[in-house]
PDB file of N, CA and C in Angstrom:
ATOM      1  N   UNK A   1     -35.341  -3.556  91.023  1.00  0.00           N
ATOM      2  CA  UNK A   1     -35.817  -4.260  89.859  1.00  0.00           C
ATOM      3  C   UNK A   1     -37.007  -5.155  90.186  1.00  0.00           C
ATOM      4  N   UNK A   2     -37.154  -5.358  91.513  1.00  0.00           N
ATOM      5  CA  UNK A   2     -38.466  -6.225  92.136  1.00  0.00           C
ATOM      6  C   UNK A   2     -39.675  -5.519  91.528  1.00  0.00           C
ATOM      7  N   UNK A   3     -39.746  -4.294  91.715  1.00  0.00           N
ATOM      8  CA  UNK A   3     -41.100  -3.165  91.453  1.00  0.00           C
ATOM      9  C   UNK A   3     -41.121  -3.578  89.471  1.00  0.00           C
ATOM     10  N   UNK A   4     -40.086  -3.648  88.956  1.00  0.00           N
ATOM     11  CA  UNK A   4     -40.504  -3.648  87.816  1.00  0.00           C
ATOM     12  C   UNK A   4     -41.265  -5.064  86.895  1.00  0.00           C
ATOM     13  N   UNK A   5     -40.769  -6.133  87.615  1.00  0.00           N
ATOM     14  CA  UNK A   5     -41.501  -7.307  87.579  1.00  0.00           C
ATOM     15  C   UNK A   5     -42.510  -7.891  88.268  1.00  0.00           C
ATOM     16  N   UNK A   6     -43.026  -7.177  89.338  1.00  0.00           N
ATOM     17  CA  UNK A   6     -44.069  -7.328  90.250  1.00  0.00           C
ATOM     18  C   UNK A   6     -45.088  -6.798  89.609  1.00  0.00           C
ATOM     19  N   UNK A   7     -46.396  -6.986  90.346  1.00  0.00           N
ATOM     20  CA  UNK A   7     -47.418  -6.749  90.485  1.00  0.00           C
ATOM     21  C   UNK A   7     -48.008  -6.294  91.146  1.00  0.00           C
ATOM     22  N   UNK A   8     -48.208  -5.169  91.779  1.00  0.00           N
ATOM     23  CA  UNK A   8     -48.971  -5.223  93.289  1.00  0.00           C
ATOM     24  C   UNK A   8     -50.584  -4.288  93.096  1.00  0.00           C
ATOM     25  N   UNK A   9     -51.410  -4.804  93.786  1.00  0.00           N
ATOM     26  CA  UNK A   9     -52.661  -4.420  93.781  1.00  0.00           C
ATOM     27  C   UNK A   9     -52.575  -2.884  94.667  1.00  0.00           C
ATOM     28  N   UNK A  10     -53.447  -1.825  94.268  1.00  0.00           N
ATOM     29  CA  UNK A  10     -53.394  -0.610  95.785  1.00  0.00           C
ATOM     30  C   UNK A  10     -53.548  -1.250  96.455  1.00  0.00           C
ATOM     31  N   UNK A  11     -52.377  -0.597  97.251  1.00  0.00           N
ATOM     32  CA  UNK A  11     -52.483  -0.635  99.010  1.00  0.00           C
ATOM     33  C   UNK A  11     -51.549  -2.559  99.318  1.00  0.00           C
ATOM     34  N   UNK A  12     -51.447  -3.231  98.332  1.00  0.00           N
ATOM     35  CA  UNK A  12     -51.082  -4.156  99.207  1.00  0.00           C
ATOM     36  C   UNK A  12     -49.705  -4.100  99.226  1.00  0.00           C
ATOM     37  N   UNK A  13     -48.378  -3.303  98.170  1.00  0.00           N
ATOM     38  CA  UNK A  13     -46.932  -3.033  98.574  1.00  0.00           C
ATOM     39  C   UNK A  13     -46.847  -2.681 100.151  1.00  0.00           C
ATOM     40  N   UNK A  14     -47.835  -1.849 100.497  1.00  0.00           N
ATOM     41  CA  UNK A  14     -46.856  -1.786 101.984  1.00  0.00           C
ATOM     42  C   UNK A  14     -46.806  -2.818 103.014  1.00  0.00           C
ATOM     43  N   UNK A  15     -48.352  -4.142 102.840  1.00  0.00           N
ATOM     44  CA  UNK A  15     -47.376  -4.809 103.665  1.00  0.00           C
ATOM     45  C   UNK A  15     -46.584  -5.869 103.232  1.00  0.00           C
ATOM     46  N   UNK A  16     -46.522  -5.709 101.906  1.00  0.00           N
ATOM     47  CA  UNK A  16     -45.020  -6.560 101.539  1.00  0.00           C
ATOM     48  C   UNK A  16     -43.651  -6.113 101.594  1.00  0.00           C
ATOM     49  N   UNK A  17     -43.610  -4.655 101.610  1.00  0.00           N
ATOM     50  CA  UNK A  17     -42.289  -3.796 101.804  1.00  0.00           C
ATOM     51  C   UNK A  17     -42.248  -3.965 103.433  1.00  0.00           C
ATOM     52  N   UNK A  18     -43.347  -3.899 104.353  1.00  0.00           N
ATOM     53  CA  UNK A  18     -43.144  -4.019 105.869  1.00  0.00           C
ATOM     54  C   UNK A  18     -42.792  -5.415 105.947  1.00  0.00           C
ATOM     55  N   UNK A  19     -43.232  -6.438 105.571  1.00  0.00           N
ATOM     56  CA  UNK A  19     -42.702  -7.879 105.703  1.00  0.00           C
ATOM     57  C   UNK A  19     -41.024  -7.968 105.264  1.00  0.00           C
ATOM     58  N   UNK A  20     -40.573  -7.451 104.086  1.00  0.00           N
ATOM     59  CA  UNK A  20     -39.353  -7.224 103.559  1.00  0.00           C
ATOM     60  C   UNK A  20     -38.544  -6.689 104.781  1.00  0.00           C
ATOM     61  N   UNK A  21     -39.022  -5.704 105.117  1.00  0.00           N
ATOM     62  CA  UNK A  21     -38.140  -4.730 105.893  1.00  0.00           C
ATOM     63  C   UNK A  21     -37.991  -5.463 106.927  1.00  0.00           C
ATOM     64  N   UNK A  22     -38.722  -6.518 108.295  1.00  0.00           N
ATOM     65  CA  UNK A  22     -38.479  -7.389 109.309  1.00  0.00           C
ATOM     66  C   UNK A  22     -37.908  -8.359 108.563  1.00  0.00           C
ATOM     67  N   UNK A  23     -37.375  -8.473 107.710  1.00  0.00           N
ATOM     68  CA  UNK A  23     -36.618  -9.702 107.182  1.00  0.00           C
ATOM     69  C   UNK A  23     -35.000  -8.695 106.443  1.00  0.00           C
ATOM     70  N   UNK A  24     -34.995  -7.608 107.257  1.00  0.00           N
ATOM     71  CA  UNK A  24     -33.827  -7.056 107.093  1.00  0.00           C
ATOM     72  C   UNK A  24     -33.515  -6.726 105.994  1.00  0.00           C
ATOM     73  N   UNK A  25     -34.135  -5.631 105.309  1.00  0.00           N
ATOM     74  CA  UNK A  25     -34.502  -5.103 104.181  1.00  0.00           C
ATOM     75  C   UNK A  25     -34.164  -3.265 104.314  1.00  0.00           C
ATOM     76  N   UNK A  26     -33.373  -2.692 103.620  1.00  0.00           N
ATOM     77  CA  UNK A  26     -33.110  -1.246 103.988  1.00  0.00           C
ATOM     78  C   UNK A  26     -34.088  -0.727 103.637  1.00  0.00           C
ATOM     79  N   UNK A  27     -34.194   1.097 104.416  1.00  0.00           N
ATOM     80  CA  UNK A  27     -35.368   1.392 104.218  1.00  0.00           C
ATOM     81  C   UNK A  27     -34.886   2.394 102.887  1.00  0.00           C
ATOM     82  N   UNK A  28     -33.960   2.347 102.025  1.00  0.00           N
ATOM     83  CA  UNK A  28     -33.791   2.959 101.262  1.00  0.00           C
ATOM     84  C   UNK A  28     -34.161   2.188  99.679  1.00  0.00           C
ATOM     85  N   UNK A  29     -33.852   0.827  99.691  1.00  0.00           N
ATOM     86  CA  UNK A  29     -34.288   0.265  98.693  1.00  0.00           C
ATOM     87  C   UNK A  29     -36.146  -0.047  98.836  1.00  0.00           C
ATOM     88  N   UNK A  30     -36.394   0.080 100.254  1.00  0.00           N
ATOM     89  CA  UNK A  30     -37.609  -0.177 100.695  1.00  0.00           C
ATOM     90  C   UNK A  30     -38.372   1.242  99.307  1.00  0.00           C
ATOM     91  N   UNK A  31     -38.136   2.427 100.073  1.00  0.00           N
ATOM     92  CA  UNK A  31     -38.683   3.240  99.589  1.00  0.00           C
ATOM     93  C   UNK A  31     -38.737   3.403  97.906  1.00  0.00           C
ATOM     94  N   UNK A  32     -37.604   2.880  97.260  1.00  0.00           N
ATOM     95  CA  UNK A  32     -37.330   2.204  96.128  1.00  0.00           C
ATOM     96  C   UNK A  32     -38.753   1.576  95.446  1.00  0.00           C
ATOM     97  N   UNK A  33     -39.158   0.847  95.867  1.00  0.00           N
ATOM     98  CA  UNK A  33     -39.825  -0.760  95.704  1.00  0.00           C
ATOM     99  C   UNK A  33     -41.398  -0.394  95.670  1.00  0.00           C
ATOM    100  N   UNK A  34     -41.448   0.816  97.033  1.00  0.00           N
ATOM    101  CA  UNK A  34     -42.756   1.534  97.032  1.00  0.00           C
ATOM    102  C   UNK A  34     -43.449   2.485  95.743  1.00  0.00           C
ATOM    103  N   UNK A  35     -42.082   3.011  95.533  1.00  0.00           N
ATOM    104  CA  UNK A  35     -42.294   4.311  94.520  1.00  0.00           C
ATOM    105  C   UNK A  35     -42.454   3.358  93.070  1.00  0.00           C
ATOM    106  N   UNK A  36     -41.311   2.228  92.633  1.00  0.00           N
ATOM    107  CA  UNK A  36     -41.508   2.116  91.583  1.00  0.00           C
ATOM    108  C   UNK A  36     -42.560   0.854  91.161  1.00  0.00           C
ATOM    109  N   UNK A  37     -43.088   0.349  92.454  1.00  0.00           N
ATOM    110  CA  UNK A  37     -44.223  -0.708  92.386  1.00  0.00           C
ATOM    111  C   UNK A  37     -44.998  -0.786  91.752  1.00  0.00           C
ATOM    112  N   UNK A  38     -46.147   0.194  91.981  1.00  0.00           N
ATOM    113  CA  UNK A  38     -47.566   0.567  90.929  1.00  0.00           C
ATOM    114  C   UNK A  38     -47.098   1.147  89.707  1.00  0.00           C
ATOM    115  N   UNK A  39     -46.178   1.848  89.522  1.00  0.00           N
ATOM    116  CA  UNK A  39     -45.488   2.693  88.135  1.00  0.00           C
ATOM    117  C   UNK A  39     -44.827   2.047  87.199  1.00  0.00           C
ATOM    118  N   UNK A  40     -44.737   0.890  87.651  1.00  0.00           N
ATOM    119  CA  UNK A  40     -43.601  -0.468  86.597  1.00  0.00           C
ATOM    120  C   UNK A  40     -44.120  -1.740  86.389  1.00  0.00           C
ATOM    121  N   UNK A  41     -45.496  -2.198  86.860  1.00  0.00           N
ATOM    122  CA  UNK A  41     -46.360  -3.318  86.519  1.00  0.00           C
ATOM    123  C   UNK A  41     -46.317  -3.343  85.356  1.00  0.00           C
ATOM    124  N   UNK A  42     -46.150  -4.300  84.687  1.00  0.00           N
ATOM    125  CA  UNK A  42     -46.916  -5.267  83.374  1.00  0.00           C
ATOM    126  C   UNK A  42     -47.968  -4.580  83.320  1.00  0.00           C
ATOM    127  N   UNK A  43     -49.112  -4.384  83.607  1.00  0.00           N
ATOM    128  CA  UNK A  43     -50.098  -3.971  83.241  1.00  0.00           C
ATOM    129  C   UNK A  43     -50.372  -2.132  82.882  1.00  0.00           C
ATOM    130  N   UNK A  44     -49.248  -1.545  83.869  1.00  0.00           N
ATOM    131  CA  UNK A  44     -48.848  -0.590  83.882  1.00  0.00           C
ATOM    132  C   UNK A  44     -48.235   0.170  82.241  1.00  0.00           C
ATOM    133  N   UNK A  45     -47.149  -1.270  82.436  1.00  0.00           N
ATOM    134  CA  UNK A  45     -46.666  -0.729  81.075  1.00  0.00           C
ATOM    135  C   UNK A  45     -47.204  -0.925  79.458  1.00  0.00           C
ATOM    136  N   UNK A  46     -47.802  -2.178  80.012  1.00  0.00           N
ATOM    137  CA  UNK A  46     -49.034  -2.154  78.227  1.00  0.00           C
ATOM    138  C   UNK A  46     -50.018  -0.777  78.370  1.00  0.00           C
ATOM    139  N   UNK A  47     -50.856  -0.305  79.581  1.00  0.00           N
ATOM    140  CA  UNK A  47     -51.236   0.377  79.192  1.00  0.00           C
ATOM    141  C   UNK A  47     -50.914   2.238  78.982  1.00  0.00           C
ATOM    142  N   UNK A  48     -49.656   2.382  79.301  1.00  0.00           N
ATOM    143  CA  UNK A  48     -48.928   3.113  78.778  1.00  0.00           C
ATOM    144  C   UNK A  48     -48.064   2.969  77.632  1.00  0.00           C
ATOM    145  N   UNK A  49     -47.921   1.949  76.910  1.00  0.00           N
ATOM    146  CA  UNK A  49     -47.357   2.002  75.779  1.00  0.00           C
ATOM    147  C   UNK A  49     -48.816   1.941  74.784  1.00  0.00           C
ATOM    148  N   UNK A  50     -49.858   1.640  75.052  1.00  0.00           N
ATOM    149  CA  UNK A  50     -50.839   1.618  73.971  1.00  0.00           C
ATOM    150  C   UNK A  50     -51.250   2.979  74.138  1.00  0.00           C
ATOM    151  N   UNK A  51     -51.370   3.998  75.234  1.00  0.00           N
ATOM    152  CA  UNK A  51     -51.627   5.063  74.912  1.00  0.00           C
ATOM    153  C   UNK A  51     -50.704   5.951  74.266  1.00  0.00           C
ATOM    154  N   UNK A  52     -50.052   6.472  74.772  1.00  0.00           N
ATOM    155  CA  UNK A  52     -48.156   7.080  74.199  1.00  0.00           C
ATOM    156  C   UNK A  52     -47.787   6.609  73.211  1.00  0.00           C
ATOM    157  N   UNK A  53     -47.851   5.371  73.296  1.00  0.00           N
ATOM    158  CA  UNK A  53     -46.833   4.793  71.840  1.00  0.00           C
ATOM    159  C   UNK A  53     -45.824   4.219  72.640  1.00  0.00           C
ATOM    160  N   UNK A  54     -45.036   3.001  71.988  1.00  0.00           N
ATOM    161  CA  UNK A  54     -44.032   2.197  72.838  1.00  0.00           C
ATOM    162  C   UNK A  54     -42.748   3.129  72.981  1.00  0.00           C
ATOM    163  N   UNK A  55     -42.186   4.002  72.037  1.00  0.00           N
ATOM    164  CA  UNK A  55     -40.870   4.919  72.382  1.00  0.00           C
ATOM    165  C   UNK A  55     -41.394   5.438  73.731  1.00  0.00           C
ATOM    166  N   UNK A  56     -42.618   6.251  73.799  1.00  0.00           N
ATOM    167  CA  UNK A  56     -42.539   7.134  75.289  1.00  0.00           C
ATOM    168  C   UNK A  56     -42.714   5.863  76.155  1.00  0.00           C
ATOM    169  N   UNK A  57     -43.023   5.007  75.711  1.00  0.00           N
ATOM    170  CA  UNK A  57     -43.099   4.128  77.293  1.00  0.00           C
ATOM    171  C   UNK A  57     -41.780   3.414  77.700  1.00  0.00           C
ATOM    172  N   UNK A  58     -41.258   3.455  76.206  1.00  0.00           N
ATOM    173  CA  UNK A  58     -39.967   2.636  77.168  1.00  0.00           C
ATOM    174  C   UNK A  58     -38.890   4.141  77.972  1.00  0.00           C
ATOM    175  N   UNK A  59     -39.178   5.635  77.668  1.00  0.00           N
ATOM    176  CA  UNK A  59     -38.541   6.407  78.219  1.00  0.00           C
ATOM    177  C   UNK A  59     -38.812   6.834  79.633  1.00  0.00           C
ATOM    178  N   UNK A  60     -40.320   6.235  79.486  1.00  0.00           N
ATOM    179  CA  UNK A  60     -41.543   6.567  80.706  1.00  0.00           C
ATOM    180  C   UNK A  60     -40.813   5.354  81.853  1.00  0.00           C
ATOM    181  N   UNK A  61     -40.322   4.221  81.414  1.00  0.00           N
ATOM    182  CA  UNK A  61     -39.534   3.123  82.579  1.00  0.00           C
ATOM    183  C   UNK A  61     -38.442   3.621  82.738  1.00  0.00           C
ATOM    184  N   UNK A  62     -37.774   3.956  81.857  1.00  0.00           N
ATOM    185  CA  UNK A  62     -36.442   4.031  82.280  1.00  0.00           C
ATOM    186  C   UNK A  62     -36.282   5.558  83.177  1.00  0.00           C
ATOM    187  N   UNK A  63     -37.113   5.803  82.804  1.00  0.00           N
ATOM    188  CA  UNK A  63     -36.882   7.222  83.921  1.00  0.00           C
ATOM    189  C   UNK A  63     -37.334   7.016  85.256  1.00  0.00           C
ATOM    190  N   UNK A  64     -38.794   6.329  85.622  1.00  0.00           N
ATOM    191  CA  UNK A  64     -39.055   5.645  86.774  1.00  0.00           C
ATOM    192  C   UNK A  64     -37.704   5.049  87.193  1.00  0.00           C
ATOM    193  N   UNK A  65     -37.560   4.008  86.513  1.00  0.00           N
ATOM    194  CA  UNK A  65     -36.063   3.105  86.933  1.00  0.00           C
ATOM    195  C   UNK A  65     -34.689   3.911  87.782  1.00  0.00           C
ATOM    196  N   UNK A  66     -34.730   4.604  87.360  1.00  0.00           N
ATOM    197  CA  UNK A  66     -33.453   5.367  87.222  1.00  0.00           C
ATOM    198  C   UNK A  66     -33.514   6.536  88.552  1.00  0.00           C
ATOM    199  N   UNK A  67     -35.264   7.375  88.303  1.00  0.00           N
ATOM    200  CA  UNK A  67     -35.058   8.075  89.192  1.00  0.00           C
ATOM    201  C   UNK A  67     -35.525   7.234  90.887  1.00  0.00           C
ATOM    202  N   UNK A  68     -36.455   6.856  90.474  1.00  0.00           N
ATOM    203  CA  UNK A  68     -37.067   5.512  92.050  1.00  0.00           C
ATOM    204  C   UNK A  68     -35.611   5.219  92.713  1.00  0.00           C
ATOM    205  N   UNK A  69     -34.697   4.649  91.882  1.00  0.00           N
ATOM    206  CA  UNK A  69     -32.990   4.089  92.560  1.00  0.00           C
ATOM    207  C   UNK A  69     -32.373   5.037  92.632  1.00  0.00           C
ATOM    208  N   UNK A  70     -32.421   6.413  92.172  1.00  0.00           N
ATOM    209  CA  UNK A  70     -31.601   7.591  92.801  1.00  0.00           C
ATOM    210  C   UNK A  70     -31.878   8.008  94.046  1.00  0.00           C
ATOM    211  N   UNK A  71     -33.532   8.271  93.889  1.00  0.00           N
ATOM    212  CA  UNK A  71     -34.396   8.661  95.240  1.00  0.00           C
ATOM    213  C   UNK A  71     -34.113   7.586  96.833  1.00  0.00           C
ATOM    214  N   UNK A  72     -34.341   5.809  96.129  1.00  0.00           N
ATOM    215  CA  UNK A  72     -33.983   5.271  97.345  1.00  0.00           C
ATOM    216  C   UNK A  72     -32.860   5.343  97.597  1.00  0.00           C
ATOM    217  N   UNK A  73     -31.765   5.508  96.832  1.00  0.00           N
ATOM    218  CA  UNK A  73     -29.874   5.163  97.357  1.00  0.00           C
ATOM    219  C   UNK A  73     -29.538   7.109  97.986  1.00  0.00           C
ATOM    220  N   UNK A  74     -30.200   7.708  97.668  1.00  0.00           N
ATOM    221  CA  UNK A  74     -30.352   9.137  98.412  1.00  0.00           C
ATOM    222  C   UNK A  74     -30.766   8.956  99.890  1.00  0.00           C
ATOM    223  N   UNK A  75     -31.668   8.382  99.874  1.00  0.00           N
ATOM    224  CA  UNK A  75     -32.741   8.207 101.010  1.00  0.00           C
ATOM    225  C   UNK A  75     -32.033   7.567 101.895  1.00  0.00           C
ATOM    226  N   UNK A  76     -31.646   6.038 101.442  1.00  0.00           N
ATOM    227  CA  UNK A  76     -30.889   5.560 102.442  1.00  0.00           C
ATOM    228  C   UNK A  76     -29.937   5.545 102.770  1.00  0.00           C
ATOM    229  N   UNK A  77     -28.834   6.326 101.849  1.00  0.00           N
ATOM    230  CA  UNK A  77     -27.302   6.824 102.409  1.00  0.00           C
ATOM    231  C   UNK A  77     -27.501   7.944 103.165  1.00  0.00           C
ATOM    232  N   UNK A  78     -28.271   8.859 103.016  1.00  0.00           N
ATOM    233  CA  UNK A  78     -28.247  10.461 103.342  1.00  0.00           C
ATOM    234  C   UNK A  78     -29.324  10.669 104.180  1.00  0.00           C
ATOM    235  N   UNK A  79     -30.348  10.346 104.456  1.00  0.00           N
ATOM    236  CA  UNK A  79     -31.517  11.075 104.988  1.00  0.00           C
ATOM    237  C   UNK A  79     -31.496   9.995 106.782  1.00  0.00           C
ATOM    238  N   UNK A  80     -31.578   8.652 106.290  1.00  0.00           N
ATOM    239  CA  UNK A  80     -31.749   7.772 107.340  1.00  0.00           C
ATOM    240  C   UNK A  80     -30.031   7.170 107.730  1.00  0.00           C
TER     241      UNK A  80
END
């Protein structure tokens, strides 16, 4: 839920997910945080709801939401 209230500029999530992660941070919610970072900004989402229309944008989060936390709780139970 961090990615969806954040902000992050390109390129600067990874070294806040690498700072996270030395402060004992899994790499499954890590990967989480990466994916749904740039895709769930405030700015992100006004300008996908002014193009689409607000129904596809709120389907356009919740699917980010949903799949980003499937992908990281996959990732970090199963892969790592």
């Amino acid at each position: 839920m961090i990615g969806a209230v954040s902000y992050f500029a390109t390129m600067t999530e990874a070294p806040f997910v690498d700072t996270l992660m030395k402060l004992g941070m899994g790499k499954g919610p890590a990967l989480t945080l990466l994916l749904t970072g740039p895709g769930l900004s405030l700015p992100n989402w006004i300008a996908i709801s002014r193009v689409f229309g607000f129904k596809k944008a709120v389907v356009y989060v919740i699917t980010i939401i949903i799949l980003g936390t499937l992908v990281g709780w996959f990732f970090g139970n199963f892969i790592l």
